[in-house]
PDB file of N, CA and C in Angstrom:
ATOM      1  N   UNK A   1      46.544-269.689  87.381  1.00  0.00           N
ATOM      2  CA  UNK A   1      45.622-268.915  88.167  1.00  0.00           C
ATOM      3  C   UNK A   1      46.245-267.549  88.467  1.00  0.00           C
ATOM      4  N   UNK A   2      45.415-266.173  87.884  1.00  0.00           N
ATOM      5  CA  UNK A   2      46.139-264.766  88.361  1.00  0.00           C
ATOM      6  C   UNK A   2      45.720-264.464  89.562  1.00  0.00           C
ATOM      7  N   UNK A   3      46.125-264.131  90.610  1.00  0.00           N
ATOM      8  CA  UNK A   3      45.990-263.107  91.575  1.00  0.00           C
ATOM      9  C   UNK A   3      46.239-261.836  91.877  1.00  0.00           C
ATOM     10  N   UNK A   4      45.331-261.045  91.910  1.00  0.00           N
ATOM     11  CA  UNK A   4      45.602-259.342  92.128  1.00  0.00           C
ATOM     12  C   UNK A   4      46.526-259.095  93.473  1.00  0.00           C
ATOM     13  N   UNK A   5      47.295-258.123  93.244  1.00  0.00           N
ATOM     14  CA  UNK A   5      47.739-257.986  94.433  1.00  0.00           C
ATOM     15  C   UNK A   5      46.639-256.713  95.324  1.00  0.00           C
ATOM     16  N   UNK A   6      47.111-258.055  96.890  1.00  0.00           N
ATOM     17  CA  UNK A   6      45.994-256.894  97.721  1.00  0.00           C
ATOM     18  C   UNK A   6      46.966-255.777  97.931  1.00  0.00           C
ATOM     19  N   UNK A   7      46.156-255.020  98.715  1.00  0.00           N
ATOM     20  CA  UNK A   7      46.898-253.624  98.958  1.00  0.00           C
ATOM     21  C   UNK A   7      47.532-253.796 100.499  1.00  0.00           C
ATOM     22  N   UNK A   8      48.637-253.125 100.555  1.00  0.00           N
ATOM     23  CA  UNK A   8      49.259-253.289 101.710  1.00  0.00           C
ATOM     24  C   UNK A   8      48.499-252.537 102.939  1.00  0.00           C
ATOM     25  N   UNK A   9      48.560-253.686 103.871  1.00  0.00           N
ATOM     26  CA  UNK A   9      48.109-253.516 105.139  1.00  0.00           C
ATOM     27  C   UNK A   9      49.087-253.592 106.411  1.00  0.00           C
ATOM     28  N   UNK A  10      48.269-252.559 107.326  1.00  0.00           N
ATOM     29  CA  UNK A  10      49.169-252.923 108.428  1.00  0.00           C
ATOM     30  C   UNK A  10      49.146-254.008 109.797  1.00  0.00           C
ATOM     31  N   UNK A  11      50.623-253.614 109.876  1.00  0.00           N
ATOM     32  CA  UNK A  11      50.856-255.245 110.855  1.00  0.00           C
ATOM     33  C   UNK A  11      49.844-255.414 112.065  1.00  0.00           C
ATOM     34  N   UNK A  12      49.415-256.728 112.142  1.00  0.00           N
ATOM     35  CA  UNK A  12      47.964-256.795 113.353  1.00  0.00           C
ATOM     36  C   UNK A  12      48.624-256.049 114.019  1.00  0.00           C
ATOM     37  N   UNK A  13      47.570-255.538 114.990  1.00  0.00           N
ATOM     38  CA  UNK A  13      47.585-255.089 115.677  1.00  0.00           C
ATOM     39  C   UNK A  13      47.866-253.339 116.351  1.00  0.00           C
ATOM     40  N   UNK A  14      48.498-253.197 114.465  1.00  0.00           N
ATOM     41  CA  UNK A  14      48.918-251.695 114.909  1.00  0.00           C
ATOM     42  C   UNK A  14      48.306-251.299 113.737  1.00  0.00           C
ATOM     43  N   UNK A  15      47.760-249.789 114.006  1.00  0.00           N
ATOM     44  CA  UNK A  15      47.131-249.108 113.301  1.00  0.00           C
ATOM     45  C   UNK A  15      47.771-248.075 112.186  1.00  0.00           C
ATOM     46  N   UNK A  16      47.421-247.989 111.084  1.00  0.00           N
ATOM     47  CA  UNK A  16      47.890-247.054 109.828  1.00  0.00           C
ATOM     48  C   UNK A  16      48.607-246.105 110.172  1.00  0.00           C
ATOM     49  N   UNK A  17      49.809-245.203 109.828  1.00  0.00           N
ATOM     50  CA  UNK A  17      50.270-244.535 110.380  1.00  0.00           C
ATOM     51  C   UNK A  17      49.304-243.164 109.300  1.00  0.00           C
ATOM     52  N   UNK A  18      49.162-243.406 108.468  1.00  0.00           N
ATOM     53  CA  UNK A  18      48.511-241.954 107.609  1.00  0.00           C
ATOM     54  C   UNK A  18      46.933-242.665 107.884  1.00  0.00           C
ATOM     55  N   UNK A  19      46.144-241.529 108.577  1.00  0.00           N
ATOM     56  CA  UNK A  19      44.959-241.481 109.080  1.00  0.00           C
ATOM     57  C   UNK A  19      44.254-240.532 108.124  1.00  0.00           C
ATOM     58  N   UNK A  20      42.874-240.450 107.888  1.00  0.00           N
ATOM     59  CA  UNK A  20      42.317-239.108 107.449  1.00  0.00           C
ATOM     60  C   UNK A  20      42.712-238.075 108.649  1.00  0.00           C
ATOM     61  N   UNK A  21      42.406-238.611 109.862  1.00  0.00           N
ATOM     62  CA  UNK A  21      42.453-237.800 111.479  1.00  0.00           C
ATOM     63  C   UNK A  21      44.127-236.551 111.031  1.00  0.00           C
ATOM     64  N   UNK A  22      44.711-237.532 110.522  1.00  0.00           N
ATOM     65  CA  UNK A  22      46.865-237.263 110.619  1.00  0.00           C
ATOM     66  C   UNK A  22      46.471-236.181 109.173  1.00  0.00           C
ATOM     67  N   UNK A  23      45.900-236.488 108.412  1.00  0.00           N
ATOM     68  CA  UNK A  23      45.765-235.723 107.238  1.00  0.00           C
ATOM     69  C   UNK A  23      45.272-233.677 107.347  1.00  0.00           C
ATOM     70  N   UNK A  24      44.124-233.745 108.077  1.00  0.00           N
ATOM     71  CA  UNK A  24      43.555-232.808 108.624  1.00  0.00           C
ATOM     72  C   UNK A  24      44.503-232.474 109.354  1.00  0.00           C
ATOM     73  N   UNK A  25      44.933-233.016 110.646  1.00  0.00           N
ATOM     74  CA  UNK A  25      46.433-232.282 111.456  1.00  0.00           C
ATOM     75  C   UNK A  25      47.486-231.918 110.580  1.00  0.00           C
ATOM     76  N   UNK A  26      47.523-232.642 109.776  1.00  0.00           N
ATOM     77  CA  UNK A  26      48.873-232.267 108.464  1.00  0.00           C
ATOM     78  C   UNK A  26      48.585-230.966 108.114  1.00  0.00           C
ATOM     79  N   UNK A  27      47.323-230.687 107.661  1.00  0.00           N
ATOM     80  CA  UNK A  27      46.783-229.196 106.724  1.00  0.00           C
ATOM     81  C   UNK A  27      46.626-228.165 107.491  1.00  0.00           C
ATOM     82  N   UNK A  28      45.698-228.740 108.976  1.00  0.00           N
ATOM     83  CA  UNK A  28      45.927-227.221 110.367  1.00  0.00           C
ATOM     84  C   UNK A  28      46.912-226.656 110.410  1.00  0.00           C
ATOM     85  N   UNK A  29      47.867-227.558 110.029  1.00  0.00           N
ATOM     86  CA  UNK A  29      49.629-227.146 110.294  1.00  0.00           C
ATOM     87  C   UNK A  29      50.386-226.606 109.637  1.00  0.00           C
ATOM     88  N   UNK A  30      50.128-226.901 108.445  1.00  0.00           N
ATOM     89  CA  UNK A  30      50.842-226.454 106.961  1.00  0.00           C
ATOM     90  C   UNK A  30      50.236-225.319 106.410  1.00  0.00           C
ATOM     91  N   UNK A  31      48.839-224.821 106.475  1.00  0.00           N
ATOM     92  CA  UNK A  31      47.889-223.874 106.394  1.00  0.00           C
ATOM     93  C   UNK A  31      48.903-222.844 106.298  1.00  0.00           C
ATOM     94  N   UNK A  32      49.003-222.241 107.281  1.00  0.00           N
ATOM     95  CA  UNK A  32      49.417-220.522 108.049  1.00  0.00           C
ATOM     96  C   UNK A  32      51.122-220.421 107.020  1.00  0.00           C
ATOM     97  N   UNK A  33      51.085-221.450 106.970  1.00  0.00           N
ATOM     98  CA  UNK A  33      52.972-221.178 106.020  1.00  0.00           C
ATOM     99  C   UNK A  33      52.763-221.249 104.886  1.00  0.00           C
ATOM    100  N   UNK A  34      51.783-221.504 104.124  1.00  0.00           N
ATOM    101  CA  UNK A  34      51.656-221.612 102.740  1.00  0.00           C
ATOM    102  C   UNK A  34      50.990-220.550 102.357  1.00  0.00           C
ATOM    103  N   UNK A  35      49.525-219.707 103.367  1.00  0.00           N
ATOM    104  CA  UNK A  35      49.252-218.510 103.927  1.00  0.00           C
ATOM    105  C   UNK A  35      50.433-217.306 103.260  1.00  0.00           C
ATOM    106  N   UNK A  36      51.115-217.709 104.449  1.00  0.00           N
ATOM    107  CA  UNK A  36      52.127-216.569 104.789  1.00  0.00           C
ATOM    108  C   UNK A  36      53.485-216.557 103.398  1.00  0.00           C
ATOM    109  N   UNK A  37      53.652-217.643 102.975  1.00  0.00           N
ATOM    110  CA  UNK A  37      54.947-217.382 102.152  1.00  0.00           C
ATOM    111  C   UNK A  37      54.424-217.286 100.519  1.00  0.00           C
ATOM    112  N   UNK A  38      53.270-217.378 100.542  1.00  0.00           N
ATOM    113  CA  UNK A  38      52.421-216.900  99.173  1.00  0.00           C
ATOM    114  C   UNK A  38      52.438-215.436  98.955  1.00  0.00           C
ATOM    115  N   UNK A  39      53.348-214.585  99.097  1.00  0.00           N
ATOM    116  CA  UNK A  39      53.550-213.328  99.467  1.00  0.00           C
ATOM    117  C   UNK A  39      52.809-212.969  98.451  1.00  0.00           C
ATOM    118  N   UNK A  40      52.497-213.314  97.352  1.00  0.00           N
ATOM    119  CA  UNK A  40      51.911-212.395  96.161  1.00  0.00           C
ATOM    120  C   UNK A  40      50.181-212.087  95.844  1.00  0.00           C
ATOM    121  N   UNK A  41      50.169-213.351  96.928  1.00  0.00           N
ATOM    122  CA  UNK A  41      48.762-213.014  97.352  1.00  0.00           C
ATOM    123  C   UNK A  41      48.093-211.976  98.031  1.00  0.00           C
ATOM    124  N   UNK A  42      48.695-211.517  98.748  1.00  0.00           N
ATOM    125  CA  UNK A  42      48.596-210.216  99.862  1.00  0.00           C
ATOM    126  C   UNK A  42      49.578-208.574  99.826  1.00  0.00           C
ATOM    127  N   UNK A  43      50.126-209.170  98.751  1.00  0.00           N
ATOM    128  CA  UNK A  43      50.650-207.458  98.412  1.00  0.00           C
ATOM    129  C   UNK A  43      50.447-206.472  98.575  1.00  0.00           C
ATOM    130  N   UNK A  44      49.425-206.179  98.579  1.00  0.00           N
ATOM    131  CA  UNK A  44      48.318-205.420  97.897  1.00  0.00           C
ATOM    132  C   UNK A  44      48.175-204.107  98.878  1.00  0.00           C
ATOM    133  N   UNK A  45      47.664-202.917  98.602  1.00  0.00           N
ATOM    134  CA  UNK A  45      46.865-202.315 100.269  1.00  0.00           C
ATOM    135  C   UNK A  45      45.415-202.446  99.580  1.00  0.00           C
ATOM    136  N   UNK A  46      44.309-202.054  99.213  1.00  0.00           N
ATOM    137  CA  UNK A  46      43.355-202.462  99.138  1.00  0.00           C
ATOM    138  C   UNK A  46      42.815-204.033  98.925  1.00  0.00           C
ATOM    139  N   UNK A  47      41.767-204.193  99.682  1.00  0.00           N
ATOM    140  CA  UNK A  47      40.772-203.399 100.589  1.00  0.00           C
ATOM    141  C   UNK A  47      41.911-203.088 102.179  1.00  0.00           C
ATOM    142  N   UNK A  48      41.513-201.923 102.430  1.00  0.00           N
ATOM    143  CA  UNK A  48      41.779-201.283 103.945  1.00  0.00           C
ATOM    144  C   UNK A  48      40.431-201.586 104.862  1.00  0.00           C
ATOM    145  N   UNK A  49      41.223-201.808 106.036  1.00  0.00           N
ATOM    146  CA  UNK A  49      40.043-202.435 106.859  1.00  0.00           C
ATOM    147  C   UNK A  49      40.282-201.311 108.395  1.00  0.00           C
ATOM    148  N   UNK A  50      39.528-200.523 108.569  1.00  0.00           N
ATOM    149  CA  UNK A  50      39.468-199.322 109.572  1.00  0.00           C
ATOM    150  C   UNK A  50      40.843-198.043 109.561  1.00  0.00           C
ATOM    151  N   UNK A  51      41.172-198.587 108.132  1.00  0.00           N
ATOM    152  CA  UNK A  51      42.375-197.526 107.791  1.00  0.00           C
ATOM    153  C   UNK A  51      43.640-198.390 107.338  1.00  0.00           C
ATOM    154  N   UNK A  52      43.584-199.811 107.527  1.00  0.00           N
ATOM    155  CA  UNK A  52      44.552-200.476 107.909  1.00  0.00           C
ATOM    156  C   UNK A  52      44.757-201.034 106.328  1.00  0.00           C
ATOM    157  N   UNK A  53      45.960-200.964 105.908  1.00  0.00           N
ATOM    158  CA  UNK A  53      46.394-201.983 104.694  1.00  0.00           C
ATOM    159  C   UNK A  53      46.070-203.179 104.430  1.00  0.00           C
ATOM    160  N   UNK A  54      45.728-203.918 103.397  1.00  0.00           N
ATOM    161  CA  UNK A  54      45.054-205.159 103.656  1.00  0.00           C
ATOM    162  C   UNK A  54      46.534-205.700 103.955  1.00  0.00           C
ATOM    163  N   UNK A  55      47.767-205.649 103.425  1.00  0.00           N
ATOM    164  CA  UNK A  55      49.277-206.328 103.751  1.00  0.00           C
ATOM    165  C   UNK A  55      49.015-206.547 104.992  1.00  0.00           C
ATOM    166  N   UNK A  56      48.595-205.866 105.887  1.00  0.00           N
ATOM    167  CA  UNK A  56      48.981-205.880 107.492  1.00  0.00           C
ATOM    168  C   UNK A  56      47.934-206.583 108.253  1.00  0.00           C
ATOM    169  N   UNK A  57      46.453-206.287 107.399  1.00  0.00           N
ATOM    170  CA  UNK A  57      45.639-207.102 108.381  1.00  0.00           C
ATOM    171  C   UNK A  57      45.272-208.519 107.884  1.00  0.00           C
ATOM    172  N   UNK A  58      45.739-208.477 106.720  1.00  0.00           N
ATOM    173  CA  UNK A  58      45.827-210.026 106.404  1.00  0.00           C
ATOM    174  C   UNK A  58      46.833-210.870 107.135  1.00  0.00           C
ATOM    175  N   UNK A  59      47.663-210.178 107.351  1.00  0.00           N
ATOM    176  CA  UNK A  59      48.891-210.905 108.546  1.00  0.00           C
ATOM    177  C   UNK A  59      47.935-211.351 109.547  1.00  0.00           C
ATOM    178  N   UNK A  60      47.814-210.201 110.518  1.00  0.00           N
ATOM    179  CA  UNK A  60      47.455-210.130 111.507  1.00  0.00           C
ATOM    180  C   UNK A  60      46.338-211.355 111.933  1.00  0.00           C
ATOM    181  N   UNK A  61      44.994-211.440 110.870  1.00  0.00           N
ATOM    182  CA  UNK A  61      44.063-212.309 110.571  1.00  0.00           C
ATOM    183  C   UNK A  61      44.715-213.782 111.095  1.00  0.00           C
ATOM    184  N   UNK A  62      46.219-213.852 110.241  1.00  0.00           N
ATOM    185  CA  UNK A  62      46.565-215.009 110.183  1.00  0.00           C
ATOM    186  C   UNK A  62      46.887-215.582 111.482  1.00  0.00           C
ATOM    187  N   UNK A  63      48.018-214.694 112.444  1.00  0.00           N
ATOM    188  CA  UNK A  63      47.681-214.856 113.665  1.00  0.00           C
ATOM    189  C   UNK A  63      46.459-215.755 114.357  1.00  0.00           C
ATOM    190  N   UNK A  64      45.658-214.942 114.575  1.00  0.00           N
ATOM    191  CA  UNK A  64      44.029-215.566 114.839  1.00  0.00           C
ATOM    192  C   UNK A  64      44.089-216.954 114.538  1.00  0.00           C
ATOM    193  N   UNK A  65      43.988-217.320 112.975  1.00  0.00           N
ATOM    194  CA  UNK A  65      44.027-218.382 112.096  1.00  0.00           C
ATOM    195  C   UNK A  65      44.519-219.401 112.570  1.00  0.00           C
ATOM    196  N   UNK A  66      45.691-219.239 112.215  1.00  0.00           N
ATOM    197  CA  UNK A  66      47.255-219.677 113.190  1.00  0.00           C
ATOM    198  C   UNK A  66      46.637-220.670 114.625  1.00  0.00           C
ATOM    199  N   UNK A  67      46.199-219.548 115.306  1.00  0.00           N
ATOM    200  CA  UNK A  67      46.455-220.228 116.828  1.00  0.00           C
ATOM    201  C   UNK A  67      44.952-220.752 116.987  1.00  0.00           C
ATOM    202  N   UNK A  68      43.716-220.579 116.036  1.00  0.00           N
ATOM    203  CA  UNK A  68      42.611-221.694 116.207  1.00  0.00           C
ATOM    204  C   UNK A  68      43.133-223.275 115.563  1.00  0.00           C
ATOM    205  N   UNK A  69      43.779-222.935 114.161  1.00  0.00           N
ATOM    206  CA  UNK A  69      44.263-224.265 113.662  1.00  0.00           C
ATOM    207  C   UNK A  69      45.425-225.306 114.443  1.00  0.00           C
ATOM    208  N   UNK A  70      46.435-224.599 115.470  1.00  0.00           N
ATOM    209  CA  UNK A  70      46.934-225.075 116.115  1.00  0.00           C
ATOM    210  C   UNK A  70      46.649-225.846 116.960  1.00  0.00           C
ATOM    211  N   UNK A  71      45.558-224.930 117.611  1.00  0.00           N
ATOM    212  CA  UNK A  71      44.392-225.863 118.784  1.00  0.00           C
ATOM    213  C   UNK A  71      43.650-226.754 118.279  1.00  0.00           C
ATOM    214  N   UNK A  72      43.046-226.750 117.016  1.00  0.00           N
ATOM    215  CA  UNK A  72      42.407-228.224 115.898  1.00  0.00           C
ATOM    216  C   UNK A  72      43.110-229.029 116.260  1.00  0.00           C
ATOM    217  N   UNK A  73      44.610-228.550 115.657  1.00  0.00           N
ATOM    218  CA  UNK A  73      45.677-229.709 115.368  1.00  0.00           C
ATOM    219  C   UNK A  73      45.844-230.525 116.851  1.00  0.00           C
ATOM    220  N   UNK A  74      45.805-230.213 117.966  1.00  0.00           N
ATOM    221  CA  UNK A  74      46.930-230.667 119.118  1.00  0.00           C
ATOM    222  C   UNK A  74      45.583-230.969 119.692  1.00  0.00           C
ATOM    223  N   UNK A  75      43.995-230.828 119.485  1.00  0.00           N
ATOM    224  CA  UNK A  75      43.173-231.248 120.159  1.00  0.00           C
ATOM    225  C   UNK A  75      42.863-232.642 119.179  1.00  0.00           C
ATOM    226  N   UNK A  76      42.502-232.753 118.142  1.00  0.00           N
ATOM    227  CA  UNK A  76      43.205-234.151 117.294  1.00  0.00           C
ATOM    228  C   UNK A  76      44.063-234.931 117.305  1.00  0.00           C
ATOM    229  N   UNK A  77      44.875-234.607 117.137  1.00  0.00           N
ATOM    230  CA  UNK A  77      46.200-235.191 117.944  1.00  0.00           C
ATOM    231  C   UNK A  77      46.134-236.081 119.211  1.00  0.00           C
ATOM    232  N   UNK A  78      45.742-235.648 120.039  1.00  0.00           N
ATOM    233  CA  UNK A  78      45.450-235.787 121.604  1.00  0.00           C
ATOM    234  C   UNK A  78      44.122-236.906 121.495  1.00  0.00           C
ATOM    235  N   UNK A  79      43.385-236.934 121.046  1.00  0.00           N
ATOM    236  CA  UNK A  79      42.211-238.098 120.570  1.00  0.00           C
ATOM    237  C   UNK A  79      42.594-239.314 119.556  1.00  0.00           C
ATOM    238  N   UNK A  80      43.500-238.753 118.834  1.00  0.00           N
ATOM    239  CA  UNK A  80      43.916-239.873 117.881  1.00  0.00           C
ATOM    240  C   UNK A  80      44.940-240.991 118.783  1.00  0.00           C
ATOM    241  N   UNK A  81      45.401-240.134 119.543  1.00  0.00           N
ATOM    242  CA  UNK A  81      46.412-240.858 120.770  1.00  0.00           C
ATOM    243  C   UNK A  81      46.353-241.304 121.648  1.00  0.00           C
ATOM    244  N   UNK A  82      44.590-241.227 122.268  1.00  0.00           N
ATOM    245  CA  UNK A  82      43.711-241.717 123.075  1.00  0.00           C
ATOM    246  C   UNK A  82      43.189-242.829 122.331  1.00  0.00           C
ATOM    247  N   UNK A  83      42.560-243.078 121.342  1.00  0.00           N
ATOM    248  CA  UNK A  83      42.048-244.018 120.262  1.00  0.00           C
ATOM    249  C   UNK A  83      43.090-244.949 120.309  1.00  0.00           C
ATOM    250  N   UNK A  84      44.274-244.746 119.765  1.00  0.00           N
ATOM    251  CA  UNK A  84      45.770-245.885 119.928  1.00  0.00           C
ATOM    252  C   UNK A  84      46.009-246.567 121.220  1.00  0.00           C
ATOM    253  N   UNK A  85      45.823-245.861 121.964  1.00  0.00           N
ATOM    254  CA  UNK A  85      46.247-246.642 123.310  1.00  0.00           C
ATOM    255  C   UNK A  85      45.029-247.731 123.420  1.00  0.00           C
ATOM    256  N   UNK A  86      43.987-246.959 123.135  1.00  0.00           N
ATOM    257  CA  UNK A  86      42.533-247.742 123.739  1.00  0.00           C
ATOM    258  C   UNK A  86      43.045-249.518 122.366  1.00  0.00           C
ATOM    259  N   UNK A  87      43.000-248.655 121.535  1.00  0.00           N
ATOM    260  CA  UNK A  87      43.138-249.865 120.435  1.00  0.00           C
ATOM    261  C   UNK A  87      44.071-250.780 120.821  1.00  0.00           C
ATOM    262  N   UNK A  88      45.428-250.704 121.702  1.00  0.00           N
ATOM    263  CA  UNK A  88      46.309-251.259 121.627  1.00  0.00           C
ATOM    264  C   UNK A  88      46.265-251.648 123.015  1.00  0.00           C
ATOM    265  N   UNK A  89      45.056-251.411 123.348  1.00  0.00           N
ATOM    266  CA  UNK A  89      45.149-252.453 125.026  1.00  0.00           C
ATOM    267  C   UNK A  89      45.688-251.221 126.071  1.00  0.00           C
ATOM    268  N   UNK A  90      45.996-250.122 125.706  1.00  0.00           N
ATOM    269  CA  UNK A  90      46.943-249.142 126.996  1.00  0.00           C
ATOM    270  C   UNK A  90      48.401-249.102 126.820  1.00  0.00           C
ATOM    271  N   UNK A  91      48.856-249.963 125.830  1.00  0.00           N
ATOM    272  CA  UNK A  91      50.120-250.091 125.737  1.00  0.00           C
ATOM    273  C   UNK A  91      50.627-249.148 125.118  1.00  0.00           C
ATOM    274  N   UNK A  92      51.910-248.923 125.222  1.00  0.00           N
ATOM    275  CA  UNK A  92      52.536-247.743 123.880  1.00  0.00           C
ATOM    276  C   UNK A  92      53.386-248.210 123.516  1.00  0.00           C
ATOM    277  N   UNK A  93      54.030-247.712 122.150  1.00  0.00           N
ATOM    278  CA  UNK A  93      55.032-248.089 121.226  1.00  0.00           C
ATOM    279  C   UNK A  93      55.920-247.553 121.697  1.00  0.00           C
TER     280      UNK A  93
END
């Protein structure tokens, strides 16, 4: 008699450590540095935006970027960690 192997699961009671939720926080996070150290992407000065080099206001943009994806990340975060406790009775690891 063959049996497939099932796919690994996690131990009752505790929940997956890689979430779609953890995935999305992974990318809010990783975003702005992959952004920023792609230097060859943004070289450039055109397009100028009110006089401004695109080098500089593409930075700048990122900023902005930066600190909405941060707030994604740590407001996810903060629900996924609410969800665990609830799941786990209130308890923590």
């Amino acid at each position: 008699m063959s049996r497939t192997p099932d796919a690994p699961r996690a131990p009752e009671g505790k929940p997956p450590v890689v979430t779609p939720v953890r995935v999305v926080i992974a990318l809010c996070l990783v975003a702005p540095f992959v952004a920023m150290l792609w230097v060859g992407s943004y070289a450039k000065v055109d397009p100028t935006f009110i006089g401004i080099p695109f080098f500089y206001w593409y930075q700048m943009l990122w900023v902005l970027l930066s600190t909405a994806l941060t707030m994604t990340a740590y407001t996810l975060w903060n629900r996924d960690q609410r969800a665990r406790k609830a799941q786990n009775g209130g308890t923590s690891a």
